[in-house]
Protein backbone atom coordinates (compact mmCIF):
# COMPACT_ATOMS: atom_id res chain seq x y z
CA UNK A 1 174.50 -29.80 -106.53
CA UNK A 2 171.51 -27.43 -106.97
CA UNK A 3 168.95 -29.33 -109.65
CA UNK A 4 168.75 -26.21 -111.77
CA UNK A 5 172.77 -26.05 -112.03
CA UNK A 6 174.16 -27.01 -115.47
CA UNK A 7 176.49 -30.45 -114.75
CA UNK A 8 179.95 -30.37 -115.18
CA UNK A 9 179.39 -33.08 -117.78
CA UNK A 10 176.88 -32.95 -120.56
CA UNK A 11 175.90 -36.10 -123.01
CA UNK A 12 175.95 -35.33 -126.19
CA UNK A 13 174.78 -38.57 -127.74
CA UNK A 14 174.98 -42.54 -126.28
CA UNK A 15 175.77 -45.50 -128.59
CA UNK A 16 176.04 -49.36 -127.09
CA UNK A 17 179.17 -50.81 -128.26
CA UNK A 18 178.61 -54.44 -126.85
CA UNK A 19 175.86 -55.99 -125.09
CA UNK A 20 175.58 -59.73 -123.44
CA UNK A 21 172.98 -60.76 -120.57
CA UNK A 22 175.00 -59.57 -117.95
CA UNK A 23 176.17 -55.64 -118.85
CA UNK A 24 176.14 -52.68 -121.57
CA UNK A 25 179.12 -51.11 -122.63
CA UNK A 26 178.58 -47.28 -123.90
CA UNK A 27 180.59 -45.08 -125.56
CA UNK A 28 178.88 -40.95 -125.04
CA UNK A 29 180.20 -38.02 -126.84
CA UNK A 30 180.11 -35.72 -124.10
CA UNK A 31 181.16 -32.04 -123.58
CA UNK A 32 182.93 -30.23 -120.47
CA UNK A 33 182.29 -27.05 -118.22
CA UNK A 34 184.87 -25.80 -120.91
CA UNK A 35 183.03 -26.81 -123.82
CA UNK A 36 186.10 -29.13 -125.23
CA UNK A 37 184.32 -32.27 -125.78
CA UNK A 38 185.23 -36.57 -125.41
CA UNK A 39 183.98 -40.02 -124.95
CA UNK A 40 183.19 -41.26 -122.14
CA UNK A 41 183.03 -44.95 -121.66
CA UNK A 42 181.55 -46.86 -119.01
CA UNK A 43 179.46 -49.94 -118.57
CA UNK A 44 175.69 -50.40 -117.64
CA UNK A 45 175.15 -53.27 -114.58
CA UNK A 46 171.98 -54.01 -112.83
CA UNK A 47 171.96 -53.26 -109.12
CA UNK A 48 173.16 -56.13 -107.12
CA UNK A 49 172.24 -56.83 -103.35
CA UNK A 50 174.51 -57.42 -100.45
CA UNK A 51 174.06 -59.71 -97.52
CA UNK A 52 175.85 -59.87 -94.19
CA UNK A 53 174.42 -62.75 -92.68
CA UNK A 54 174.84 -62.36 -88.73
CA UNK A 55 175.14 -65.72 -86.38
CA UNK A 56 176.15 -66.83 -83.04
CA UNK A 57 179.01 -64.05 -82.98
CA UNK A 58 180.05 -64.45 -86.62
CA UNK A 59 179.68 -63.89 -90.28
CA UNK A 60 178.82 -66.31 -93.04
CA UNK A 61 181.22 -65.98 -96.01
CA UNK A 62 180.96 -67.37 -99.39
CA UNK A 63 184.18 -68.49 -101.28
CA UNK A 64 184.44 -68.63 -105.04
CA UNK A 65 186.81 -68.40 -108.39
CA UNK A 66 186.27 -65.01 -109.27
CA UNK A 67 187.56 -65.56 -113.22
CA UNK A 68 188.33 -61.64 -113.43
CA UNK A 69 190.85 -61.63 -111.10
CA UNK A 70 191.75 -65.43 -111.72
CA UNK A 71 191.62 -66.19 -108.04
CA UNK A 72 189.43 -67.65 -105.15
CA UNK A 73 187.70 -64.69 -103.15
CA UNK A 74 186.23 -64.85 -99.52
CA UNK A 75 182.95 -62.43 -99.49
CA UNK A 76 179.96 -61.79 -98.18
CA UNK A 77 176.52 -63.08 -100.45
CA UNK A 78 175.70 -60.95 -103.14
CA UNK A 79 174.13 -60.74 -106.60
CA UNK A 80 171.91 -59.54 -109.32
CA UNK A 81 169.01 -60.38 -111.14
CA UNK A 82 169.14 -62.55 -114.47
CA UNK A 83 169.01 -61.23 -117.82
CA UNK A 84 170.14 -57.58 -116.70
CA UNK A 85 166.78 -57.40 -114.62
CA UNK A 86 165.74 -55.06 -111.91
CA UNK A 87 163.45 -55.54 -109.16
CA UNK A 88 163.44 -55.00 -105.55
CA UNK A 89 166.52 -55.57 -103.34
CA UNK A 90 165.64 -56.89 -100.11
CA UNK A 91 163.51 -59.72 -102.57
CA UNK A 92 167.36 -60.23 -104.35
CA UNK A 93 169.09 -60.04 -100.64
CA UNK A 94 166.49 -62.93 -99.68
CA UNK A 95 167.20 -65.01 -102.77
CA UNK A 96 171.22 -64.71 -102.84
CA UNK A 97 171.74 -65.42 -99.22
CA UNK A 98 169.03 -68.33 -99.58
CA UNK A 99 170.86 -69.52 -103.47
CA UNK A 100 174.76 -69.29 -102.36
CA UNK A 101 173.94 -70.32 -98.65
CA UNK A 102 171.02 -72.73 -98.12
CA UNK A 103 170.12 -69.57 -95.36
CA UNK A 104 166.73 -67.52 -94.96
CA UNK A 105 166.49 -65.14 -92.99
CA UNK A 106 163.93 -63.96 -90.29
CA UNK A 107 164.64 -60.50 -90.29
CA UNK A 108 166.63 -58.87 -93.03
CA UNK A 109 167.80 -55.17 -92.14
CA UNK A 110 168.79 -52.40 -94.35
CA UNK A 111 172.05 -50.53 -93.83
CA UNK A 112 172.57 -48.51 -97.37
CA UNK A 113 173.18 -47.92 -100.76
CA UNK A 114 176.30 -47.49 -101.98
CA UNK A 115 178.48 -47.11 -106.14
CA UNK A 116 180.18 -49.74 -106.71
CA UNK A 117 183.05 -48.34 -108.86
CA UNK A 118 181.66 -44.93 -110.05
CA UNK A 119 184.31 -43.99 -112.28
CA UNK A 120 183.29 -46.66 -114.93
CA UNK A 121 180.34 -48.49 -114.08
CA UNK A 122 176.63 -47.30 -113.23
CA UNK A 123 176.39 -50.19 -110.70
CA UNK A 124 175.39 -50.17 -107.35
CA UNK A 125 174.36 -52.20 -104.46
CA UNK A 126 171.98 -52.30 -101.35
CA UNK A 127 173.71 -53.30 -98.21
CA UNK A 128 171.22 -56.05 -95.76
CA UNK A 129 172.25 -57.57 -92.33
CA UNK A 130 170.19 -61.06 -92.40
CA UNK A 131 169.42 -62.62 -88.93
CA UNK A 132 167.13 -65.08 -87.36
CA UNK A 133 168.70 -67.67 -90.12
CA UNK A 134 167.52 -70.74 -90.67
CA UNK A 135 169.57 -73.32 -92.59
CA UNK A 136 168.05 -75.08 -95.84
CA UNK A 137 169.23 -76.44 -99.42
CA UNK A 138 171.26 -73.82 -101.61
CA UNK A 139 170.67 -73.14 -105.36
CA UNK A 140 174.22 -72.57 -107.02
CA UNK A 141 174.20 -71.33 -110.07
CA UNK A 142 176.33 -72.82 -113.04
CA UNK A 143 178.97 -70.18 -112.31
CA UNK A 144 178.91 -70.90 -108.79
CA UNK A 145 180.11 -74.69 -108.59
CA UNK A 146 182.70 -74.34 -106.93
CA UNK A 147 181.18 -72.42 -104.23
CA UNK A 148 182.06 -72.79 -100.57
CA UNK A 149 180.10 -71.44 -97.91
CA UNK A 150 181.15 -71.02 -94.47
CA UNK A 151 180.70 -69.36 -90.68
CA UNK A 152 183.53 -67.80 -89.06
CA UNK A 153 183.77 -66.39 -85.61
CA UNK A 154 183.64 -62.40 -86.33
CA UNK A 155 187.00 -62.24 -85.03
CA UNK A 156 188.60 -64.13 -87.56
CA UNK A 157 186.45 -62.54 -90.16
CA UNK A 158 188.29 -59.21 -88.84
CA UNK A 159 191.73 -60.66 -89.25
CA UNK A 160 190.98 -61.82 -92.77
CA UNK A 161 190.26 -58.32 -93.40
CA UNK A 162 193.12 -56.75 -91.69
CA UNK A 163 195.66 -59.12 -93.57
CA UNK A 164 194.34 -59.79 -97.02
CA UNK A 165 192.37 -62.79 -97.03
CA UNK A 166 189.08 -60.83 -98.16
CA UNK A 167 190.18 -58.15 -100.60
CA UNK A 168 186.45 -57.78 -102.01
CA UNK A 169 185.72 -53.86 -102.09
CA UNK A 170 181.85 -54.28 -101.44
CA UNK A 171 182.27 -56.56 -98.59
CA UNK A 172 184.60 -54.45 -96.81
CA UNK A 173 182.57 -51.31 -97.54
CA UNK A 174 179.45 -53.43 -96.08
CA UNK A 175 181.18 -54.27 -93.16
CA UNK A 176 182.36 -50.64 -92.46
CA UNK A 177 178.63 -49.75 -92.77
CA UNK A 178 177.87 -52.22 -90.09
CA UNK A 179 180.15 -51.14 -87.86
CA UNK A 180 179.40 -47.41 -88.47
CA UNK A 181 175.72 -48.32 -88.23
CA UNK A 182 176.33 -48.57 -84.26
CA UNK A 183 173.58 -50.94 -83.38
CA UNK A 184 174.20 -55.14 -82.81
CA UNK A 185 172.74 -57.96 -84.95
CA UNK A 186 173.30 -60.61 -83.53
């Protein structure tokens, strides 16, 4: 889209109709190419970072109760800042993989940005393959107690993937961006 074109999509005004630490819900009066007008609702997230954490011909996965979807979910690390904060991502890629995995990394490598679900949240994430790791302490947070952190050969990472047993969107959207980006970490 050409910066001086009109967007399909115009705000008309914004009002916050809830607000906690972690997100923003908004309600805009908006009006169409057609000039009919609506609300459009959505909710406000901080950026979160996303780490792929590379060893020994494998992947580190974290495991936790993801209350949303009131199940357990294999994944890669990944997180945002407290209190709806914003800073920079490789810094929050060093301090997830180091809080949910005990791991810091040597080198951490960025593959991409990518939405997280566009249609109704502002979110997105940065995508980081950590390597040269070197095993240490984790930091769960409260949420996080009954987290489980584990390696698995990359092969049976794959097959997880292929048959259901990791269902996370951004960790399978990571992974595709690691294998598209061509090159080997490991």
């Amino acid at each position: 889209m050409d910066s001086s074109e009109e967007p399909p999509i115009r705000r008309l005004s914004t009002e916050v109709v809830y607000e906690s630490p972690y997100l923003r819900m908004r309600e805009d009066r908006i009006r169409r190419l057609d000039g009919s007008e609506g609300i459009y609702s959505y909710v406000e997230k901080p950026d979160y970072a996303l780490v792929i954490p590379i060893e020994n011909g494998g992947l580190h996965l974290v495991c936790q109760y993801r209350y949303t979807i009131r199940a357990r979910s294999w994944e890669f690390p990944q997180g945002t800042f407290p209190n709806m904060a914003t800073g920079d991502p490789e810094h929050l890629a060093r301090e997830e993989l180091r809080q949910e995995t005990g791991l810091t990394a040597e080198r951490m490598t960025h593959l991409g940005r990518l939405d997280c679900a566009k249609g109704m949240s502002s979110q997105g994430f940065d995508v980081f393959v950590a390597t040269g790791l070197v095993p240490g302490p984790n930091e769960l947070e409260v949420e996080e107690q009954d987290l489980v952190h584990r390696w698995f050969p990359r092969a049976e990472a794959e097959r997880m993937m292929r048959d259901g047993g990791i269902t996370d969107a951004a960790t399978l959207a990571a992974y595709a961006l690691l294998l598209l980006s061509g090159t080997t970490h490991d």
